[in-house]
Protein backbone atom coordinates (compact mmCIF):
# COMPACT_ATOMS: atom_id res chain seq x y z
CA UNK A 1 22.93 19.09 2.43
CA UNK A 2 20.10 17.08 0.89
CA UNK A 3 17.98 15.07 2.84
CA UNK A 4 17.60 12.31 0.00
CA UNK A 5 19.65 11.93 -2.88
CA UNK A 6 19.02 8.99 -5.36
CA UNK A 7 22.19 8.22 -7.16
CA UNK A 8 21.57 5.89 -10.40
CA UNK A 9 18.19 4.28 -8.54
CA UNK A 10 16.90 1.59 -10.62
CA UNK A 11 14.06 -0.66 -9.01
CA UNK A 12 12.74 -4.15 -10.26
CA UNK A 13 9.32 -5.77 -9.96
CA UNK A 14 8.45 -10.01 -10.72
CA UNK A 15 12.22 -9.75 -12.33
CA UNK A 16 11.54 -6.40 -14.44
CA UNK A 17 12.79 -3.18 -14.02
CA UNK A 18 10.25 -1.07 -13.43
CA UNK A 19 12.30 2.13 -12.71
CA UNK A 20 15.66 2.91 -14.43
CA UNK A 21 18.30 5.78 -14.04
CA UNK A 22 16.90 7.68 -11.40
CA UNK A 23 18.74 10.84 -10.70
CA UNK A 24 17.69 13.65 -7.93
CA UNK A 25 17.32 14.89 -4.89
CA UNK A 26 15.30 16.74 -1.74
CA UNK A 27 16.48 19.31 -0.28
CA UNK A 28 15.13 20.99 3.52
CA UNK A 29 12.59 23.12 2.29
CA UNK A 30 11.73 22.13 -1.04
CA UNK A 31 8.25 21.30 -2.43
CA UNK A 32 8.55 18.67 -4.70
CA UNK A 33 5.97 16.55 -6.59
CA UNK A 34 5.99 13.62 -8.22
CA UNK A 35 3.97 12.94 -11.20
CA UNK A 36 3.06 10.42 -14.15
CA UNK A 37 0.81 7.82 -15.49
CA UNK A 38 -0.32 5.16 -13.99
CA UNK A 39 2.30 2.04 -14.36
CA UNK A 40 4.78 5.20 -14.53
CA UNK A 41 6.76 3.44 -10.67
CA UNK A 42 5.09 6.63 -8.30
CA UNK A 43 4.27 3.69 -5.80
CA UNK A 44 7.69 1.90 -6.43
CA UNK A 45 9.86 5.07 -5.68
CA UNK A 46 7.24 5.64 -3.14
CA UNK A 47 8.19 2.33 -1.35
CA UNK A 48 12.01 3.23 -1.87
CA UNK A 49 11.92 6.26 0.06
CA UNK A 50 10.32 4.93 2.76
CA UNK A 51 13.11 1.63 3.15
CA UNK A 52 10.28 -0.94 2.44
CA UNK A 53 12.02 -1.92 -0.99
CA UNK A 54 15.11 -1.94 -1.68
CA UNK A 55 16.82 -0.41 -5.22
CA UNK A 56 18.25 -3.07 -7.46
CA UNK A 57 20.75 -0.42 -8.56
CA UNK A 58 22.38 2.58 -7.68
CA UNK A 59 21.70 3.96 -4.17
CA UNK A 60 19.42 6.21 -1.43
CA UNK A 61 21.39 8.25 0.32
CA UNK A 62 19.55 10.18 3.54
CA UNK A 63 21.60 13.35 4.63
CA UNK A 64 20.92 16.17 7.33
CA UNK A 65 20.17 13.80 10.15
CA UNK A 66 17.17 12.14 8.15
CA UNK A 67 16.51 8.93 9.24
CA UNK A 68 13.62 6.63 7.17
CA UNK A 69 11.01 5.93 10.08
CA UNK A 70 11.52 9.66 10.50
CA UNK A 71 9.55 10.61 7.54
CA UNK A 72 6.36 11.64 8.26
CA UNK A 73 3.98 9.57 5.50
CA UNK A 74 0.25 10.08 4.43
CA UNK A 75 -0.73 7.11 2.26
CA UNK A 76 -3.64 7.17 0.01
CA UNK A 77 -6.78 6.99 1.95
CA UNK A 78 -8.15 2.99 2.44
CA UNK A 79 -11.86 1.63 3.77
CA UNK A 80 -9.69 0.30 6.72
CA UNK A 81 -8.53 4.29 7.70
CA UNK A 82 -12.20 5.15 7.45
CA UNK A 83 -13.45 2.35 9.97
CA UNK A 84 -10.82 3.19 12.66
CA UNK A 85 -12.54 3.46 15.97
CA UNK A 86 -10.36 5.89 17.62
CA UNK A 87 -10.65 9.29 18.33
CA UNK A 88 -9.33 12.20 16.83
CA UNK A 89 -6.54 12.87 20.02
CA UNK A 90 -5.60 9.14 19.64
CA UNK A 91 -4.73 8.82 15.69
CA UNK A 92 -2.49 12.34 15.62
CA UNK A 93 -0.84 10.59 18.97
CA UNK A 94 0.25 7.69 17.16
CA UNK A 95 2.58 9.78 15.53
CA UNK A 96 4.92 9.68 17.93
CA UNK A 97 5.07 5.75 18.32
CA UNK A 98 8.74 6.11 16.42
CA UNK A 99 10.03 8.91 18.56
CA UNK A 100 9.06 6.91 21.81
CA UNK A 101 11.66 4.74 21.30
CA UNK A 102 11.67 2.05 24.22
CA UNK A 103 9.63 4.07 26.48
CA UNK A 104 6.20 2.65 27.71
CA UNK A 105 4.10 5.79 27.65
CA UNK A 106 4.00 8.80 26.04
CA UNK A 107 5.68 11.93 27.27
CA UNK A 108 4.30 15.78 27.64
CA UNK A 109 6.30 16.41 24.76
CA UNK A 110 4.38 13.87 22.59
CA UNK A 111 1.51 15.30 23.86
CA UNK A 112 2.12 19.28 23.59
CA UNK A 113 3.20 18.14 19.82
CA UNK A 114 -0.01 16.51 18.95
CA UNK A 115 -1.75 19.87 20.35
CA UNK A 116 0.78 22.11 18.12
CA UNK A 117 -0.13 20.02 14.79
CA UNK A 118 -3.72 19.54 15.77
CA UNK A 119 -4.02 23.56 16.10
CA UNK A 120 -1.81 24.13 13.26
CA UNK A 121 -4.40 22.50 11.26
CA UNK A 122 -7.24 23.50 12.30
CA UNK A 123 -8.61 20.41 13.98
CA UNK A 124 -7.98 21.04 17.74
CA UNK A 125 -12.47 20.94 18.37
CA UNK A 126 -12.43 17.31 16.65
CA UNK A 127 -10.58 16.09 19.42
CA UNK A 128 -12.88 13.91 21.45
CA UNK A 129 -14.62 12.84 18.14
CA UNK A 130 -14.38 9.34 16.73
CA UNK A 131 -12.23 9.06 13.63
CA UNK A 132 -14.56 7.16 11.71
CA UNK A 133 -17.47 9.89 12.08
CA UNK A 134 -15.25 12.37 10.29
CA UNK A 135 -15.81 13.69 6.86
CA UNK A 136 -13.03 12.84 4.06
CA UNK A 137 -11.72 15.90 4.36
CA UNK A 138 -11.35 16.28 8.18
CA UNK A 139 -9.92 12.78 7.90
CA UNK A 140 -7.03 13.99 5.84
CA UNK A 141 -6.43 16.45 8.34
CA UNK A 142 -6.13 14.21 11.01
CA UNK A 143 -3.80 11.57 9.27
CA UNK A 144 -1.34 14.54 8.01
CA UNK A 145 -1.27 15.93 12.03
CA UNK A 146 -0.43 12.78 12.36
CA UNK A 147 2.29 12.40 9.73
CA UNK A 148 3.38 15.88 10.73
CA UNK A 149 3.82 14.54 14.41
CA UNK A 150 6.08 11.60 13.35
CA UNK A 151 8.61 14.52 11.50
CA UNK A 152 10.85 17.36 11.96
CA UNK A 153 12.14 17.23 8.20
CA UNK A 154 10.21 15.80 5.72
CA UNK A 155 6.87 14.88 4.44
CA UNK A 156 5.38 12.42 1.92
CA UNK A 157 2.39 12.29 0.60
CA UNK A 158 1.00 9.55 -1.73
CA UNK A 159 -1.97 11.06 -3.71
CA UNK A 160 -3.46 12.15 -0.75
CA UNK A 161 -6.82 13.91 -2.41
CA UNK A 162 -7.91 10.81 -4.03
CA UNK A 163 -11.64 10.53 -3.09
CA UNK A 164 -12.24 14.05 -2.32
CA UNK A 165 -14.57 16.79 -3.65
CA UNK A 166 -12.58 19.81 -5.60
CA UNK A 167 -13.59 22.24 -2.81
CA UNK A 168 -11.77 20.10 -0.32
CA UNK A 169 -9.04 19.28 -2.68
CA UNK A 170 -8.26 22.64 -2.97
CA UNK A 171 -8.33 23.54 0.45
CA UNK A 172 -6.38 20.54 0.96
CA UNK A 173 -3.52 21.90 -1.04
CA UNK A 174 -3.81 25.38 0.30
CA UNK A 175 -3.13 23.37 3.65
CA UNK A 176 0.22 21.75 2.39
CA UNK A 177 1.32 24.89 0.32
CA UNK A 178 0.97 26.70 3.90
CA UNK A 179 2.55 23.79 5.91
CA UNK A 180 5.48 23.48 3.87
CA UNK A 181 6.16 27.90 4.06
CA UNK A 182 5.34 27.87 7.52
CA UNK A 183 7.78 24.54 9.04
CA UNK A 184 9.88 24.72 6.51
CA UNK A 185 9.11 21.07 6.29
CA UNK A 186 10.35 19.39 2.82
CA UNK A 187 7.21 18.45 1.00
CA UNK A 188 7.34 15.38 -1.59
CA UNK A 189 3.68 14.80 -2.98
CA UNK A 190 2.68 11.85 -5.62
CA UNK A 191 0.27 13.69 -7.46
CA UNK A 192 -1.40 13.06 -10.59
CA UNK A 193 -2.88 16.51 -10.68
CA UNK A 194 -0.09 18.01 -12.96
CA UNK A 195 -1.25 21.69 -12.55
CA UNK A 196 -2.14 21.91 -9.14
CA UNK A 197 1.44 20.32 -8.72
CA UNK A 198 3.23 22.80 -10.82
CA UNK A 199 1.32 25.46 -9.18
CA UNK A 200 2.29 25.10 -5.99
CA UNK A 201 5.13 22.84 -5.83
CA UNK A 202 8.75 23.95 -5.84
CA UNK A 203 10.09 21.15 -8.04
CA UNK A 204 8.84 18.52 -10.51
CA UNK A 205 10.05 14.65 -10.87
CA UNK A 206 7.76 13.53 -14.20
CA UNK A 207 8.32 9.80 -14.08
CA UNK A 208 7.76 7.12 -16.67
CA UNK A 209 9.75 4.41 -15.65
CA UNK A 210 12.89 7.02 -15.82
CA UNK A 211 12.63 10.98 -14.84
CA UNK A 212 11.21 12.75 -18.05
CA UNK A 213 12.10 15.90 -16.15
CA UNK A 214 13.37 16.81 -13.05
CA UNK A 215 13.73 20.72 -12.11
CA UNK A 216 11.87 23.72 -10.65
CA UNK A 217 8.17 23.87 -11.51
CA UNK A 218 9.11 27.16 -13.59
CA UNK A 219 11.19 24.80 -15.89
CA UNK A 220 8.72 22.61 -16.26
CA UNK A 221 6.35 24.68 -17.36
CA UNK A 222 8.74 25.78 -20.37
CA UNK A 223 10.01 22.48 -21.55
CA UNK A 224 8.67 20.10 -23.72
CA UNK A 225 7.26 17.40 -21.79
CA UNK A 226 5.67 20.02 -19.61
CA UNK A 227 3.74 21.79 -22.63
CA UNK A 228 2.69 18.35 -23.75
CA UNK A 229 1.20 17.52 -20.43
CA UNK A 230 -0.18 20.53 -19.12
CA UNK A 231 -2.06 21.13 -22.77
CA UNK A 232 -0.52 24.22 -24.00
CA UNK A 233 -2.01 25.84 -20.27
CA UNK A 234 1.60 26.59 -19.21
């Protein structure tokens, strides 16, 4: 069973449609990234698969248990994440605000979570540390332990190496690539790194304003719009 399907999705923005005849789906497991131009509706469809806008067509359907606040997100990186004065322990733990529910603390399975995803990354001696004294790339880590501790199915990631250096981009990916094989966690990434995405991902949506293509990164490679975009590399 799919843990989104979009049936028909069109989306409007100021009174135009911005996104048309969306057709696809995630499935538990998959890797798949999203990619286009700017103006393309990434951040729209972004928005729609997290519930904070509604389609003005067709439908979202969540399978497999999925609910929406159960998705763990990592949005693009902001000047307010950099300035948060937390520490390290304290951002991951935040992750499991949702799965609190209505209780007033948080309970030793929060906390033996945030320990599993902090030590899954890699991040477990940045613990004590102040979030705001962290390096881009450490910062990343943090927020997707954190996104990681809000999910049991499915992550989304909204151009989350924007602002890094290419060492820590690529490590960065490495990280996700791993993630993804090891949880089994369904991966959707908004990317606009078209061969790192096709490298590593699973699946490719190519948006602009409809899906140009939507199929296994294989296929991609081999059709048209693929060639044209990855400059004869494929």
């Amino acid at each position: 069973m799919a843990l989104i399907r979009c049936d028909g999705v069109a989306a409007a923005y100021e009174g135009q449609i911005v996104v048309h005849d969306l057709d696809f789906q995630i499935s538990p497991g998959e890797y798949l990234c999203i990619v286009g131009e700017n103006g393309s509706g990434k951040s729209t469809l972004v928005k729609m698969l997290l519930g904070l806008k509604a389609p003005a067509k067709g439908q979202i359907v969540l399978g497999d248990g999925l609910k929406q606040n159960e998705i763990g997100y990592l949005p693009q990186q902001t000047d307010v994440q950099k300035d948060f004065p937390a520490s390290v322990y304290e951002v991951v733990l935040s992750g499991r605000l949702n799965s609190r529910g209505f209780r007033p603390f948080y309970t030793a399975t929060d906390k033996k979570k945030v320990k599993e995803m902090m030590q899954l990354l890699g991040i477990e001696d940045l613990e004590r540390q102040c979030f705001r004294e962290l390096s881009g790339g450490q910062r990343q880590r943090v927020l997707l332990a954190r996104a990681l501790c809000a999910t049991k199915k499915m992550l989304l990631l909204d151009e989350p190496v924007t602002g890094l250096d290419p060492l820590v981009t690529a490590e960065f990916y490495q990280l996700i690539k791993e993630v993804n094989k090891m949880s089994g966690i369904a991966v959707v990434m908004v990317s606009h790194d078209i061969e790192s995405a096709v490298r590593d991902a699973s699946h490719i949506l190519h948006l602009q304003e409809t899906a140009l293509y939507y199929g296994t990164a294989e296929g991609y490679r081999n059709s048209e719009i693929g060639k044209k975009f990855l400059g004869g590399t494929a």
